[in-house]
PDB file of N, CA and C in Angstrom:
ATOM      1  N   UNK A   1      -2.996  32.458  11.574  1.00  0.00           N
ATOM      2  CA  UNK A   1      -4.271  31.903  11.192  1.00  0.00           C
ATOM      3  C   UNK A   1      -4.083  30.422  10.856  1.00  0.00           C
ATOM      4  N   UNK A   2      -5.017  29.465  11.271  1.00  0.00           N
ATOM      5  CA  UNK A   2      -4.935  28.159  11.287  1.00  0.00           C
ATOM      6  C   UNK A   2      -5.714  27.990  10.103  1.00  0.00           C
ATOM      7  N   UNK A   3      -5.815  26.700   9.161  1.00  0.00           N
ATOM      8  CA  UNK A   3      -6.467  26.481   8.184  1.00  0.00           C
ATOM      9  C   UNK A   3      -6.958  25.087   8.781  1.00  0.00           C
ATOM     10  N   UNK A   4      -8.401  25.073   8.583  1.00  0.00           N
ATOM     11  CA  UNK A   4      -8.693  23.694   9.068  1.00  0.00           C
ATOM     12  C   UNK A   4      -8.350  22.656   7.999  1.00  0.00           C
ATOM     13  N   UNK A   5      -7.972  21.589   8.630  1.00  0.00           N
ATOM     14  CA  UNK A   5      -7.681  20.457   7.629  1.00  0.00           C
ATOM     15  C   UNK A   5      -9.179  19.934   6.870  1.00  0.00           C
ATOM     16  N   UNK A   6      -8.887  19.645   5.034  1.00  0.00           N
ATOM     17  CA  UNK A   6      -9.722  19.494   4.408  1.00  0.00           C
ATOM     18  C   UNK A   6     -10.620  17.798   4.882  1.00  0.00           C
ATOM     19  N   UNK A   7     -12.096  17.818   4.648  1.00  0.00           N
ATOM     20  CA  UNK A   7     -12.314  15.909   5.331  1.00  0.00           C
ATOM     21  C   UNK A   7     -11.742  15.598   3.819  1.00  0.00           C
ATOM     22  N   UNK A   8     -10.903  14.008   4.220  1.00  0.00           N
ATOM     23  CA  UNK A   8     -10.372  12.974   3.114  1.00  0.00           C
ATOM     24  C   UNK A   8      -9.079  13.402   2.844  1.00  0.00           C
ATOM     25  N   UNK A   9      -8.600  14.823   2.650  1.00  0.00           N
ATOM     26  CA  UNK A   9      -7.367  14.874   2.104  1.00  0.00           C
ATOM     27  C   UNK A   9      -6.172  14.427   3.386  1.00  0.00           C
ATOM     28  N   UNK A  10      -5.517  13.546   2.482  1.00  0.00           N
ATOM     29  CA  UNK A  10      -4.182  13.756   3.658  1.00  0.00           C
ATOM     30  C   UNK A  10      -4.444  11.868   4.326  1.00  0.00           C
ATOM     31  N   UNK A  11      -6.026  11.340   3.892  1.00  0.00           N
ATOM     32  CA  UNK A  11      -6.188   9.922   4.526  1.00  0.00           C
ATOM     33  C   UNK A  11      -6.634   8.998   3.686  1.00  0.00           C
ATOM     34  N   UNK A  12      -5.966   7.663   2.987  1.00  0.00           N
ATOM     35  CA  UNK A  12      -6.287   6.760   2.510  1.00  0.00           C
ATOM     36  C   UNK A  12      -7.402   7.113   1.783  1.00  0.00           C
ATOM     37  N   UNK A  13      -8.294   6.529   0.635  1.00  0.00           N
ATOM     38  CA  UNK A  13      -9.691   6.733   0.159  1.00  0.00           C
ATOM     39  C   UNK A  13      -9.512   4.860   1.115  1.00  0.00           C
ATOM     40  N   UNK A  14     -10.917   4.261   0.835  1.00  0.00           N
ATOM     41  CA  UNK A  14     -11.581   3.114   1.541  1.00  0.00           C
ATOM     42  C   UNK A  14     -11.169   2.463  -0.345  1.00  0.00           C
ATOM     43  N   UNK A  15     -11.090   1.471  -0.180  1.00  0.00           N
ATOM     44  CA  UNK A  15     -11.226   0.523  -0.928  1.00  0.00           C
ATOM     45  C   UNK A  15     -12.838  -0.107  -1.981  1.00  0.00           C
ATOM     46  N   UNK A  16     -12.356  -0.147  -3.041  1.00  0.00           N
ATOM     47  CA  UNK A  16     -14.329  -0.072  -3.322  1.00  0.00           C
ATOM     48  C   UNK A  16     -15.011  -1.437  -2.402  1.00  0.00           C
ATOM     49  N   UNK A  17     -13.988  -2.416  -2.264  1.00  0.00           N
ATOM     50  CA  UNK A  17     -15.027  -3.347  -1.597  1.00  0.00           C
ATOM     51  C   UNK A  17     -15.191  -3.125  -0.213  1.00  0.00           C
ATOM     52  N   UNK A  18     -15.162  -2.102   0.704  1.00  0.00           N
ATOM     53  CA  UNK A  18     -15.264  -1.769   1.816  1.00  0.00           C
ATOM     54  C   UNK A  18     -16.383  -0.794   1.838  1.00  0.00           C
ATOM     55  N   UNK A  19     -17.658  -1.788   2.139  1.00  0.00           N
ATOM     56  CA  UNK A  19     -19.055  -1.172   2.144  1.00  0.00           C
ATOM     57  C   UNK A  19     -19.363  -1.095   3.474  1.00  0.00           C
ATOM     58  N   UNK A  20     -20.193   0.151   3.872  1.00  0.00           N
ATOM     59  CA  UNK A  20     -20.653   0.802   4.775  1.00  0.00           C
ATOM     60  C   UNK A  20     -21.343  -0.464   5.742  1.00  0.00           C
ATOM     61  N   UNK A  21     -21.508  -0.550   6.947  1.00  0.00           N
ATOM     62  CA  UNK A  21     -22.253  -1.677   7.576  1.00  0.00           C
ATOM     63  C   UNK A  21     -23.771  -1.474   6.979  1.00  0.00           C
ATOM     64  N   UNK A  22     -24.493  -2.808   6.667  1.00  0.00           N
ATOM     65  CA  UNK A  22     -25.868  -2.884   6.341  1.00  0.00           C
ATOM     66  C   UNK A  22     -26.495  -2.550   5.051  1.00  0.00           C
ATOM     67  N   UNK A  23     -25.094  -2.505   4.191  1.00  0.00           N
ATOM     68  CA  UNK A  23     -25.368  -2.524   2.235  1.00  0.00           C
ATOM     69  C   UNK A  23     -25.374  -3.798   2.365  1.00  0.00           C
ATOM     70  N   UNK A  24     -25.952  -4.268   1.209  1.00  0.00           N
ATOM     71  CA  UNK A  24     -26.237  -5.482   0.308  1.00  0.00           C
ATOM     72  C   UNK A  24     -24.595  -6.025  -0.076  1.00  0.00           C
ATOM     73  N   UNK A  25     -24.403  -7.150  -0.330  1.00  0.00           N
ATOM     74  CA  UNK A  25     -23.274  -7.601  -1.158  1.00  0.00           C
ATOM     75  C   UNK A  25     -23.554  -7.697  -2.210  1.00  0.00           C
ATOM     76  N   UNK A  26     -22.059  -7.456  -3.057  1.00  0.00           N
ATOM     77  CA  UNK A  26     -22.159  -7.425  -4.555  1.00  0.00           C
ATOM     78  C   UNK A  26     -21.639  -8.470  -4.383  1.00  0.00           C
ATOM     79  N   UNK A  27     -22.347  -8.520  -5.962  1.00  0.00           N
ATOM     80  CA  UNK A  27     -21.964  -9.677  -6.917  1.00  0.00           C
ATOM     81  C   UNK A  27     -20.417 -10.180  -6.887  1.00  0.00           C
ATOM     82  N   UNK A  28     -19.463 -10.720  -6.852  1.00  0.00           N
ATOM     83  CA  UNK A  28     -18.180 -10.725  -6.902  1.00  0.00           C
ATOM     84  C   UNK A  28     -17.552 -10.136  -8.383  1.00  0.00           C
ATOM     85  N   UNK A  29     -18.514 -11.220  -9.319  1.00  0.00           N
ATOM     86  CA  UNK A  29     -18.019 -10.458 -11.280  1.00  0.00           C
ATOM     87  C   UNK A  29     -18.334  -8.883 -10.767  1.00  0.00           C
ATOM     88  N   UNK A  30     -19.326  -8.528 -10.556  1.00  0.00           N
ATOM     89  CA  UNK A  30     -19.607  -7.005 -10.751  1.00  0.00           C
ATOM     90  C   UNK A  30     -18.457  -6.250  -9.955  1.00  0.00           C
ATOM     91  N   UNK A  31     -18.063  -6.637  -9.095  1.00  0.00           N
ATOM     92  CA  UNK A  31     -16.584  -5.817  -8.054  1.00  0.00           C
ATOM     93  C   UNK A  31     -15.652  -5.947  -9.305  1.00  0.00           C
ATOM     94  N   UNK A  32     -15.166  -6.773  -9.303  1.00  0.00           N
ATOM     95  CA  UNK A  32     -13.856  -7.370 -10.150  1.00  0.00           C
ATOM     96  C   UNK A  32     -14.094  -6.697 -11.541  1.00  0.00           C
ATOM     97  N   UNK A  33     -15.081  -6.649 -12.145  1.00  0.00           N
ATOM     98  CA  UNK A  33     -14.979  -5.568 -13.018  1.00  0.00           C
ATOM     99  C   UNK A  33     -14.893  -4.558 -12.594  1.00  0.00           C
ATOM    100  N   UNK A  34     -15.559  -3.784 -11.969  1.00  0.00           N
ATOM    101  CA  UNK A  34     -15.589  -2.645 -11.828  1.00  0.00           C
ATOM    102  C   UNK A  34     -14.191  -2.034 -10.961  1.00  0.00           C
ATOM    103  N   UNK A  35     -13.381  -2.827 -10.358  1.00  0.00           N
ATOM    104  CA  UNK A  35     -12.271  -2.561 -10.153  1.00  0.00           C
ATOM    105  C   UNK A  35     -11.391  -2.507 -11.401  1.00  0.00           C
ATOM    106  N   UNK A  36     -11.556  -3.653 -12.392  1.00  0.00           N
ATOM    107  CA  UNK A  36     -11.077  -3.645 -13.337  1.00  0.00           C
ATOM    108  C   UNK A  36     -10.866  -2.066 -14.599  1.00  0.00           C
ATOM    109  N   UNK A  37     -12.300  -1.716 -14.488  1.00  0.00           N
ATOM    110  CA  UNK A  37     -12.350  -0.788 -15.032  1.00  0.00           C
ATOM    111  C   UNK A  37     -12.137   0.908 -14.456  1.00  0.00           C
ATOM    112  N   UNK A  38     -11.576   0.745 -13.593  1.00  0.00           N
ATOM    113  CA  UNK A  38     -11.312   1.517 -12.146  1.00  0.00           C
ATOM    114  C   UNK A  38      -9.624   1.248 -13.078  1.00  0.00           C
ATOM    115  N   UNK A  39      -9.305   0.358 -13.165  1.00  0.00           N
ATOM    116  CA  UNK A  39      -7.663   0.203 -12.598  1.00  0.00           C
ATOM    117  C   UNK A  39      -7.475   0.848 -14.451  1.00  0.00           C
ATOM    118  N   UNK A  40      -8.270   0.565 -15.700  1.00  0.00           N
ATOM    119  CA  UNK A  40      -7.626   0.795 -17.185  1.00  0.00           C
ATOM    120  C   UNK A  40      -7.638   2.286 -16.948  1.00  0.00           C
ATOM    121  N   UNK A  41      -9.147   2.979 -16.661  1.00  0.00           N
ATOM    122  CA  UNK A  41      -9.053   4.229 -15.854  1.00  0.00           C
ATOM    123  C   UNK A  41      -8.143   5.132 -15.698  1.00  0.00           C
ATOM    124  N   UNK A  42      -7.775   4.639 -15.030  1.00  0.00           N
ATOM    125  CA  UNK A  42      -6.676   5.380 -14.167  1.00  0.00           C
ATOM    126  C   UNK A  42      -5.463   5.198 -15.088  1.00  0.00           C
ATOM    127  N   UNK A  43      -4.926   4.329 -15.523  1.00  0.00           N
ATOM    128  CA  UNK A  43      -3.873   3.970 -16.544  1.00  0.00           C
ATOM    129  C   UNK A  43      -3.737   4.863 -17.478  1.00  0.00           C
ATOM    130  N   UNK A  44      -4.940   5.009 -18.279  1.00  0.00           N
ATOM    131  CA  UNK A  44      -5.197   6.033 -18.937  1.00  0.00           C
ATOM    132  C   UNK A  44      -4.920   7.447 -18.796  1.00  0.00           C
ATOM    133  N   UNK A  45      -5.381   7.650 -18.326  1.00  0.00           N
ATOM    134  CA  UNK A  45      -5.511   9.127 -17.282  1.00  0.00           C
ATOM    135  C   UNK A  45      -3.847   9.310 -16.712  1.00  0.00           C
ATOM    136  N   UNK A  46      -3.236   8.086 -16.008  1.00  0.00           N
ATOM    137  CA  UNK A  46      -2.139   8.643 -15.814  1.00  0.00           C
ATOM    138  C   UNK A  46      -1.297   8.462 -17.150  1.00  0.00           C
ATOM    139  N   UNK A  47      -1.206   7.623 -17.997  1.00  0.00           N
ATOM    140  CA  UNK A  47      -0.719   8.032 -19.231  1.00  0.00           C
ATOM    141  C   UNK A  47      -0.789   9.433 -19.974  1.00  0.00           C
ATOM    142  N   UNK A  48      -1.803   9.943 -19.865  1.00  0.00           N
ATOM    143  CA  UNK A  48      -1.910  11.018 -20.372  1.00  0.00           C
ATOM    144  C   UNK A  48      -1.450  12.338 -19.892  1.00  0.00           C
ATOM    145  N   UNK A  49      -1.138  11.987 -18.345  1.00  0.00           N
ATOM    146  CA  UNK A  49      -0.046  12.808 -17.591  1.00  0.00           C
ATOM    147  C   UNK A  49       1.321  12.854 -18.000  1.00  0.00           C
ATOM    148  N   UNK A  50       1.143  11.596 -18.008  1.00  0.00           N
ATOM    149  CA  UNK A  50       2.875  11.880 -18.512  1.00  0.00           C
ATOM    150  C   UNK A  50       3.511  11.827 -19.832  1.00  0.00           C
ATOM    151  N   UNK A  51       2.552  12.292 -20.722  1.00  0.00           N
ATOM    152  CA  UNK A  51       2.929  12.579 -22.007  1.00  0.00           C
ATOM    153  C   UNK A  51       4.041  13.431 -21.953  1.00  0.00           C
ATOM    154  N   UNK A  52       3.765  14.679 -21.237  1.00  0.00           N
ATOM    155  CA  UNK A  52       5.024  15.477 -21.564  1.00  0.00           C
ATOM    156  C   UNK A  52       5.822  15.279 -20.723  1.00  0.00           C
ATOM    157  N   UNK A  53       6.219  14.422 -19.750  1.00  0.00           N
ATOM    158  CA  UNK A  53       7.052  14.080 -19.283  1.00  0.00           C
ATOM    159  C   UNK A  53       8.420  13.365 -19.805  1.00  0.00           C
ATOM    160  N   UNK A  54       9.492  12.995 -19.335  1.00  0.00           N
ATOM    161  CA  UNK A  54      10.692  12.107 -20.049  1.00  0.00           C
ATOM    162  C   UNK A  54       9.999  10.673 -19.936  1.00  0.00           C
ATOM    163  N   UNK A  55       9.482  10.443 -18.804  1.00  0.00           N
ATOM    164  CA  UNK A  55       8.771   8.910 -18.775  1.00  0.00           C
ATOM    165  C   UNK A  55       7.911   8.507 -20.396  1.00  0.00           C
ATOM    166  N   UNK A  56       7.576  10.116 -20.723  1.00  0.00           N
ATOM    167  CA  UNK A  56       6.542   9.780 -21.717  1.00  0.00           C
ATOM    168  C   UNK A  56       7.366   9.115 -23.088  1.00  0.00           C
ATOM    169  N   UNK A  57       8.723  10.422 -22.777  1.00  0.00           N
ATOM    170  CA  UNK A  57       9.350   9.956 -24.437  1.00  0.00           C
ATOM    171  C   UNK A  57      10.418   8.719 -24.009  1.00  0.00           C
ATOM    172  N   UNK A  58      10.228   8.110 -23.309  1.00  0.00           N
ATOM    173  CA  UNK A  58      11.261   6.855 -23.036  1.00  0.00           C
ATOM    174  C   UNK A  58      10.347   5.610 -24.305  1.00  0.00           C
ATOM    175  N   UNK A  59      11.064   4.706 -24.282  1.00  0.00           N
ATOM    176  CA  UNK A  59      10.746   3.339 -24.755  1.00  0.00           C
ATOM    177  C   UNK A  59       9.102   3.027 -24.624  1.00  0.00           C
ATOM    178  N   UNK A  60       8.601   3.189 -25.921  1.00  0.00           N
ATOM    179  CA  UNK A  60       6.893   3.101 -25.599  1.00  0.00           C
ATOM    180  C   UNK A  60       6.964   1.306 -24.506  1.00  0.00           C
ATOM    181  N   UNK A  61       7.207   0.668 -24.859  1.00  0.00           N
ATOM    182  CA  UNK A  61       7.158  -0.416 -24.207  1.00  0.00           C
ATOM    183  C   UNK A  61       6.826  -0.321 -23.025  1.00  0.00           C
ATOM    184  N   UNK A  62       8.237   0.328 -21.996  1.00  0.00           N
ATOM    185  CA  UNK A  62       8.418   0.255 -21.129  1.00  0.00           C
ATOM    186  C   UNK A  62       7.127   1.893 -20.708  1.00  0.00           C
ATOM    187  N   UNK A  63       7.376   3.144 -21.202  1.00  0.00           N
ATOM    188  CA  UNK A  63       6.262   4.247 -20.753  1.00  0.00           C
ATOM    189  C   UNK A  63       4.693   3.007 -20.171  1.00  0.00           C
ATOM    190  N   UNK A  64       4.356   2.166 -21.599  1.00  0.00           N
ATOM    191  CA  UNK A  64       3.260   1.471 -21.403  1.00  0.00           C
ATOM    192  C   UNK A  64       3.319   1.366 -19.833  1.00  0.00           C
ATOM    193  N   UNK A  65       3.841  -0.141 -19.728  1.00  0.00           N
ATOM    194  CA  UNK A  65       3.988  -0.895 -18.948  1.00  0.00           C
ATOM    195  C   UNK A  65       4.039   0.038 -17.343  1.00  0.00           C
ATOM    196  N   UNK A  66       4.714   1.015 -17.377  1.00  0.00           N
ATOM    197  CA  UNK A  66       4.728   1.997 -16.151  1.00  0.00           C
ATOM    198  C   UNK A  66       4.094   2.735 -15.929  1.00  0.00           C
ATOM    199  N   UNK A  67       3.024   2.921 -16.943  1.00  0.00           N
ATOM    200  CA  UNK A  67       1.547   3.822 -16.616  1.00  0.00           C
ATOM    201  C   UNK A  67       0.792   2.780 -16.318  1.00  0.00           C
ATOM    202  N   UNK A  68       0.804   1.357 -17.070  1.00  0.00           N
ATOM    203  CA  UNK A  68      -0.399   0.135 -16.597  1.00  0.00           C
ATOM    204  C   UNK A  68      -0.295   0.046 -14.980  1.00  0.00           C
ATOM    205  N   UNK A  69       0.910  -0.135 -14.470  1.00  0.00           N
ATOM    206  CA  UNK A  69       0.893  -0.739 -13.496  1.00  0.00           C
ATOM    207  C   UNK A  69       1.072   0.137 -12.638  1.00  0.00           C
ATOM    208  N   UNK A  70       1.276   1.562 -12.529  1.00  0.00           N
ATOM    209  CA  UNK A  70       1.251   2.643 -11.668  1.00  0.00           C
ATOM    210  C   UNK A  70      -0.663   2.938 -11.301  1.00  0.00           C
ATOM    211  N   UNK A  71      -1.100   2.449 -12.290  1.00  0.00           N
ATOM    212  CA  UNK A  71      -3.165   2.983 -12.975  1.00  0.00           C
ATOM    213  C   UNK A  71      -3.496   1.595 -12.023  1.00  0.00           C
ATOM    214  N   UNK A  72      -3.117   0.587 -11.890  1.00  0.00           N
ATOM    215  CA  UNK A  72      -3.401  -0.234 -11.097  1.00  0.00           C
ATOM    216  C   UNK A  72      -3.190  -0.129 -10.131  1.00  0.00           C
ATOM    217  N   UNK A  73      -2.205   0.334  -9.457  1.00  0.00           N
ATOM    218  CA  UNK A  73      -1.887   0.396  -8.163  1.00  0.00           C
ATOM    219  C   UNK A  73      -2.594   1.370  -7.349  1.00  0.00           C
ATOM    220  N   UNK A  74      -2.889   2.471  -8.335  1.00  0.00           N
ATOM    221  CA  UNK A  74      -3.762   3.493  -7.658  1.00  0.00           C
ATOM    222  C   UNK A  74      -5.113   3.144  -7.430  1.00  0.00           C
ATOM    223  N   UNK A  75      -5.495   2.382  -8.596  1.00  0.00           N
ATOM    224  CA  UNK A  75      -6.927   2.101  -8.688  1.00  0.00           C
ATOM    225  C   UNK A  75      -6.899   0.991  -7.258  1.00  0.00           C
ATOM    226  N   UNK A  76      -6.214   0.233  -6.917  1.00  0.00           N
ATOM    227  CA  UNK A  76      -6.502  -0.685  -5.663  1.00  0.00           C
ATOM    228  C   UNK A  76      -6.124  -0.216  -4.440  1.00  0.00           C
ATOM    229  N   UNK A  77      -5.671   1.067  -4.520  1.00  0.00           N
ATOM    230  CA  UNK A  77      -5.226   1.838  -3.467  1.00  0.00           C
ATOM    231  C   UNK A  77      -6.612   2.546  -3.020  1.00  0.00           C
ATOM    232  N   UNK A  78      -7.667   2.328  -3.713  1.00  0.00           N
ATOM    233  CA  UNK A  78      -8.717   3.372  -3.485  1.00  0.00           C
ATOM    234  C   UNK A  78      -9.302   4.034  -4.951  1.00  0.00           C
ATOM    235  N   UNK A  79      -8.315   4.150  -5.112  1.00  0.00           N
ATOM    236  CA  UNK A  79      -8.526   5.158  -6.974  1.00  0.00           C
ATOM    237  C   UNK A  79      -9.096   6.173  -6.291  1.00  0.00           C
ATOM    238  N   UNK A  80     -10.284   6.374  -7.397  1.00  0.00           N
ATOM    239  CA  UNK A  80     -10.825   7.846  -7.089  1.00  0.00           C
ATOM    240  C   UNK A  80     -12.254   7.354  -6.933  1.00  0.00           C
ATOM    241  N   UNK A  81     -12.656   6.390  -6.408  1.00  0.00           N
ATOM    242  CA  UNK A  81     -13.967   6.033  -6.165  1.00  0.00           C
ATOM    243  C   UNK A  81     -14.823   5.456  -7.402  1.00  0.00           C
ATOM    244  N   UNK A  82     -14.204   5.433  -8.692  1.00  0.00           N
ATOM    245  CA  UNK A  82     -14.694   4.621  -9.640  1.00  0.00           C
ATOM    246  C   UNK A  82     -16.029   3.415  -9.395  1.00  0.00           C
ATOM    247  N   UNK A  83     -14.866   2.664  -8.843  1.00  0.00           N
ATOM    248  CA  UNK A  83     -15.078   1.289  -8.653  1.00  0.00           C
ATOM    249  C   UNK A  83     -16.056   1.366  -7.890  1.00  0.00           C
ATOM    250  N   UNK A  84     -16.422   2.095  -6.633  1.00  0.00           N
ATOM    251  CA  UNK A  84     -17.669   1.914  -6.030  1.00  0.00           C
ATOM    252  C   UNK A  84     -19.104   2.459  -6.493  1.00  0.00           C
ATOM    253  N   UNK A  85     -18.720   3.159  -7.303  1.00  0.00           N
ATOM    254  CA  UNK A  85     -19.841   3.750  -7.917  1.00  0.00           C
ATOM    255  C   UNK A  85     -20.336   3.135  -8.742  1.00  0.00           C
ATOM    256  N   UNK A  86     -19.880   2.462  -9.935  1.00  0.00           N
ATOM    257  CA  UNK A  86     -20.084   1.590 -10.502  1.00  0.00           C
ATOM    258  C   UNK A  86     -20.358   0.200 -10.210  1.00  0.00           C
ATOM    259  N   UNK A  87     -19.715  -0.651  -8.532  1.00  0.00           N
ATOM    260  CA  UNK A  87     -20.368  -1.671  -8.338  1.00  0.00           C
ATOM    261  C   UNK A  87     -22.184  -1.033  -7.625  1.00  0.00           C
ATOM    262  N   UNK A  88     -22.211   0.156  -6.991  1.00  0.00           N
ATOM    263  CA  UNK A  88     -23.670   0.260  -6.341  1.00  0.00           C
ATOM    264  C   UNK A  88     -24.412   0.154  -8.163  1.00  0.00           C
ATOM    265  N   UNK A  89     -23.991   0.768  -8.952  1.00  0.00           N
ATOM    266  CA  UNK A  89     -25.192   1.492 -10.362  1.00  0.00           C
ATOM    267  C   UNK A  89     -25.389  -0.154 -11.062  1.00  0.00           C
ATOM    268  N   UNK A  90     -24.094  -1.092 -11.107  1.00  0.00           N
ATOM    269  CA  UNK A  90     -24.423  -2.414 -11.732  1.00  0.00           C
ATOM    270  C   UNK A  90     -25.192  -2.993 -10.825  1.00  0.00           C
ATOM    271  N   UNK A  91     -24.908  -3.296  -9.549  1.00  0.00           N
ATOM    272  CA  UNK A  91     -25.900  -4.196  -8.431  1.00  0.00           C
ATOM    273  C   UNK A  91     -27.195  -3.772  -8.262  1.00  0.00           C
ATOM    274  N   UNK A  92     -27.692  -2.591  -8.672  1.00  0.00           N
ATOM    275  CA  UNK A  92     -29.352  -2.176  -8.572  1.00  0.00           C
ATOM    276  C   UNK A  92     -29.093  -1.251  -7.773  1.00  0.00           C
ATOM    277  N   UNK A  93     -28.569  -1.073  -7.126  1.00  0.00           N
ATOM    278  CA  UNK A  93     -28.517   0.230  -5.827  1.00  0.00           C
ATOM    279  C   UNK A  93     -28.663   1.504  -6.508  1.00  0.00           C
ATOM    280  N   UNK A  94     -28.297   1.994  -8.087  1.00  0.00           N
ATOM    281  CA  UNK A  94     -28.545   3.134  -8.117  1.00  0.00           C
ATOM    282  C   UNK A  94     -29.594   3.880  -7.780  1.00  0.00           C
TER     283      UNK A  94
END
């Protein structure tokens, strides 16, 4: 028995500033935040993963610093769609 492949899993998410042909442009502040708040997001969230991890009980410094910049990387990788949702609801599009 074959399982059909799920749509999205397995391919890149789009980037939040990669709008559909024939949307409006955002604001540039409104992206850049909202990526911004896309990228603490995620930081968060993966911090809180790895609480019980060894990453978690290492050197708060360094745990910090490797959840900030892991939460960023995801968040500009696509994240989880944050960022686009939040630039359409700030720009009027909601």
């Amino acid at each position: 028995m074959t399982v059909p492949p799920i749509a999205g899993v397995g391919t890149p998410a789009a980037p939040a500033s990669a709008d559909p042909p024939g949307t409006p442009a955002v604001d540039p502040q409104i992206a850049e935040a909202a990526r911004g708040f896309e990228g603490i997001f995620m930081s968060m969230m993966v911090g809180e993963m790895m609480e019980g991890t060894s990453l978690g009980q290492a050197n708060p410094m360094y745990a910090g610093l490797a959840t900030e910049k892991l939460g960023d990387a995801l968040a500009e990788a696509g994240g989880i769609g944050l960022a686009a949702v939040l630039e359409r609801q700030l720009g009027g599009e909601a």
